[in-house]
Protein backbone atom coordinates (compact mmCIF):
# COMPACT_ATOMS: atom_id res chain seq x y z
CA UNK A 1 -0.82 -22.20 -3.23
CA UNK A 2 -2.78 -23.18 -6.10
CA UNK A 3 -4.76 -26.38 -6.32
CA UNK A 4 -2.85 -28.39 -9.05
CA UNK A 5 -4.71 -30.70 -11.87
CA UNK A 6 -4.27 -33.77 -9.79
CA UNK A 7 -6.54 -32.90 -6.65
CA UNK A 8 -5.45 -31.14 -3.67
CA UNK A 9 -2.58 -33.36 -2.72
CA UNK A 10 -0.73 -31.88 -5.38
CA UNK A 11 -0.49 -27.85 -4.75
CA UNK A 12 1.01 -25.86 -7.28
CA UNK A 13 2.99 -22.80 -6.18
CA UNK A 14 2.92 -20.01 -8.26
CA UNK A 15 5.72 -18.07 -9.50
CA UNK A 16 5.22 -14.84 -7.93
CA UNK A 17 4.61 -16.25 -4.17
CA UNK A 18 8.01 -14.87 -2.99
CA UNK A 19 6.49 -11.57 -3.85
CA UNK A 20 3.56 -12.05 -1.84
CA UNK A 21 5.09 -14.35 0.87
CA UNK A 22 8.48 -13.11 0.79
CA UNK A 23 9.59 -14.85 4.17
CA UNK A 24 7.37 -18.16 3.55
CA UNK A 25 4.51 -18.96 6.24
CA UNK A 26 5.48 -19.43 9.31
CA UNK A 27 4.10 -23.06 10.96
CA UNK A 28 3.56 -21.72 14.72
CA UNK A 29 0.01 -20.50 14.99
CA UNK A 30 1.54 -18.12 16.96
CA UNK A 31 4.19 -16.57 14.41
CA UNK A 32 1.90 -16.86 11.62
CA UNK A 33 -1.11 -14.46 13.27
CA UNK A 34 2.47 -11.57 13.72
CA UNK A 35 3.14 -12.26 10.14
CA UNK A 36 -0.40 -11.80 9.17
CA UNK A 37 -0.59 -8.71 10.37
CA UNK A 38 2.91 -7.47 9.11
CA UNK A 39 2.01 -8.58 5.76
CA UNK A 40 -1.55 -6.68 5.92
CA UNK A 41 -0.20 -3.75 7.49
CA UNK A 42 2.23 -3.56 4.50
CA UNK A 43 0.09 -4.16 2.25
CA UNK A 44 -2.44 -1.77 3.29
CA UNK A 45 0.48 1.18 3.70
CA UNK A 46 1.07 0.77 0.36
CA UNK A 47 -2.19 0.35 -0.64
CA UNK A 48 -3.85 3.58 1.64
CA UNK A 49 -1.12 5.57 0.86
CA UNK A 50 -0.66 6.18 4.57
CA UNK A 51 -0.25 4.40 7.91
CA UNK A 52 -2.71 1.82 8.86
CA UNK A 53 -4.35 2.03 12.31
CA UNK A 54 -4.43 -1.20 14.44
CA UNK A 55 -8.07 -1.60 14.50
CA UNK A 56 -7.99 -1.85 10.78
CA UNK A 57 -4.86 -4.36 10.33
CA UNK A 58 -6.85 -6.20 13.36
CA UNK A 59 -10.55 -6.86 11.35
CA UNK A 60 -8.10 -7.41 8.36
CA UNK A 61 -6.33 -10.07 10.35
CA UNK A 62 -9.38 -11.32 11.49
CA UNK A 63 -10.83 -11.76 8.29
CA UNK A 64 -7.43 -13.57 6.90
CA UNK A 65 -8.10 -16.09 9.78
CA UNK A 66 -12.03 -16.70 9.39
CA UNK A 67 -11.29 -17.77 5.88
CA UNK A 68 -8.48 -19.72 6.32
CA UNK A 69 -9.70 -22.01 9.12
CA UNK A 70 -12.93 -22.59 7.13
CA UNK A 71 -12.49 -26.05 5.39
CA UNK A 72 -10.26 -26.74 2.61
CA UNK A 73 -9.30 -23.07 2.42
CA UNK A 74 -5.70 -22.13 2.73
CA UNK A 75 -3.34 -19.55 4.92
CA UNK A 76 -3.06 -18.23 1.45
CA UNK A 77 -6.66 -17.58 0.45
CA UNK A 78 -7.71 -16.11 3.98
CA UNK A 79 -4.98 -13.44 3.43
CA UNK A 80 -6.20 -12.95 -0.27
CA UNK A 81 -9.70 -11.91 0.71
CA UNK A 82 -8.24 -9.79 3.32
CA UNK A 83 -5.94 -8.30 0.28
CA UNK A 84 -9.23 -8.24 -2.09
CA UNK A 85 -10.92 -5.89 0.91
CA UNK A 86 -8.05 -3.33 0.85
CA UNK A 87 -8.91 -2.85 -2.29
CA UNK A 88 -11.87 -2.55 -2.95
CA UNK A 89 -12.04 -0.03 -0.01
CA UNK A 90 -12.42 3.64 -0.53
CA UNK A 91 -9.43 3.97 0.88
CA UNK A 92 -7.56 2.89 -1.69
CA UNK A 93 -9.80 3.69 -4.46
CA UNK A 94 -9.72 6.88 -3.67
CA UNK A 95 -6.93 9.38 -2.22
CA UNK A 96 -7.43 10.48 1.63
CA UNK A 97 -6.06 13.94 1.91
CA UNK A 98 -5.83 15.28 5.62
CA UNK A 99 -5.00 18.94 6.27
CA UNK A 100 -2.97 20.21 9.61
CA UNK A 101 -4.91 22.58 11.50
CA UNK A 102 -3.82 25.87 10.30
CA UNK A 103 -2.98 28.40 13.03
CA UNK A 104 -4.21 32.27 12.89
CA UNK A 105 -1.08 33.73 10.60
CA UNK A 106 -1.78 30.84 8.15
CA UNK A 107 -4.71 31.78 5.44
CA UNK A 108 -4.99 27.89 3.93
CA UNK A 109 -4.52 24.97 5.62
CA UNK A 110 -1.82 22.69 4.81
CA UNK A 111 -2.11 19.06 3.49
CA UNK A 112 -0.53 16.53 5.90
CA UNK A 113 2.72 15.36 4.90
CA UNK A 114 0.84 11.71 3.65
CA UNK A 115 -1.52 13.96 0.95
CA UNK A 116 1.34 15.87 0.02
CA UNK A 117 3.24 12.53 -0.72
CA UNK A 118 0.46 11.48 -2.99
CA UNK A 119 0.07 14.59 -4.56
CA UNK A 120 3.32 14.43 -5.97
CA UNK A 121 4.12 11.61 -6.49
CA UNK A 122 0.62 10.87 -8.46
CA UNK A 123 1.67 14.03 -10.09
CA UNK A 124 5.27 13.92 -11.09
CA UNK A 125 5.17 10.00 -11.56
CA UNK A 126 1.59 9.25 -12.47
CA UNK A 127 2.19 6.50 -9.15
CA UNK A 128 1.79 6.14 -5.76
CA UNK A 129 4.89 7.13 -3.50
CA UNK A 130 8.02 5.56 -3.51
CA UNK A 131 9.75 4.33 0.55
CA UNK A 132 12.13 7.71 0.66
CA UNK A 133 8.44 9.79 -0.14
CA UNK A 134 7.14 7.47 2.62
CA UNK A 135 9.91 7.96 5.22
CA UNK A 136 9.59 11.53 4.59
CA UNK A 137 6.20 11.81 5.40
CA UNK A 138 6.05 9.58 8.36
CA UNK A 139 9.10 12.12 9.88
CA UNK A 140 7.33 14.97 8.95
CA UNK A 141 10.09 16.19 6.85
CA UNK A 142 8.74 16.08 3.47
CA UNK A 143 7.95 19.79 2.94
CA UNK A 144 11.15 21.20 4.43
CA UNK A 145 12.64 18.71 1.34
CA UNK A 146 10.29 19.66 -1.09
CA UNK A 147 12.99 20.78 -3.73
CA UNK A 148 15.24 18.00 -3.42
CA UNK A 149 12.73 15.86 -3.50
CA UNK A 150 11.09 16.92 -6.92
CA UNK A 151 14.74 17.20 -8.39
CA UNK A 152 15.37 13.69 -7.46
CA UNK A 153 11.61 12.80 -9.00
CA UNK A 154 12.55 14.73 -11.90
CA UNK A 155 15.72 12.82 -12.25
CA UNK A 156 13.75 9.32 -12.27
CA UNK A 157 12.40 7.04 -15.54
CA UNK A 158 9.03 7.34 -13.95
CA UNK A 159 9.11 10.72 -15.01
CA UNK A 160 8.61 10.26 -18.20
CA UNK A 161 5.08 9.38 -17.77
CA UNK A 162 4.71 13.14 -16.45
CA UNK A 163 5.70 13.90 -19.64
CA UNK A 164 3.60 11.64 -21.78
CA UNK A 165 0.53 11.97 -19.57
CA UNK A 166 0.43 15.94 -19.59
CA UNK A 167 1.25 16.79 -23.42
CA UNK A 168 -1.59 13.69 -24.01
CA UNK A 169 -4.32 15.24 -21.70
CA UNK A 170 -3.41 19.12 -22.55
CA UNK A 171 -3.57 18.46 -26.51
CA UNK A 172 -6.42 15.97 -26.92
């Protein structure tokens, strides 16, 4: 909610809350600390590229909270910073790339199925991974579906920016 021009009895909310708040707030105390962290952890996912640990959607939670019970702050601003601290994290600025441990036959390591996500979708789509990339990953199927995968990639409007971003870099 955004503080309208008549003082704060008058909240404005902003177009785009559904997208943000897609269930509303929830008025237990109770409720609302689950949806905290279900809206974090999403966000982060997203954000990361990769499954969030609970001890970072828990200082993330925690941080929504401390700035929402300070006074005349909002359920809304507390989970704003929280937002604002995803990214500006490294994690997010930057893409994490595990690799499996490789066993003796193997001369490289591999990149985890998350990296390899990222890696093509950054590279066929010039974006982050789309839910079936995701799903992939988290099964560990991804590589086994490699070539379906980049046909169905291939297939998408996103491509396009593949296009336009390699003939644009390559030529300047």
């Amino acid at each position: 909610l955004v503080l309208g021009p008549d003082g704060p009895e008058h909240w404005v909310t902003p177009p785009d809350y559904d997208k943000f708040f897609p269930n509303g707030v929830p008025a237990s105390k109770w409720k609302r600390k689950g949806y905290t962290r279900e809206l974090l952890s999403n966000f982060a996912k997203r954000a990361f590229r990769r499954p969030v640990d609970r001890a970072t959607t828990s200082r993330l939670a925690k941080l929504a909270e401390s700035i929402s019970s300070q006074e005349g702050k909002t359920y809304e601003e507390g989970i704003a910073q929280a937002m604002v601290a995803i990214l500006a994290s490294p994690r997010f600025l930057f893409r994490e790339e595990e690799v499996k441990r490789k066993s003796r036959r193997e001369t490289h390591p591999y990149l985890d199925e998350y990296a390899l996500a990222s890696r093509l979708s950054y590279f066929l789509w010039s974006s982050m991974p789309d839910e079936e990339l995701f799903e992939l990953a988290r099964k560990g199927n991804l590589r086994e579906n490699l070539e379906p995968q980049v046909v169905r990639m291939m297939d998408d409007k996103r491509f396009k920016n593949f296009i336009g971003n390699f003939a644009g870099q390559w030529l300047h």
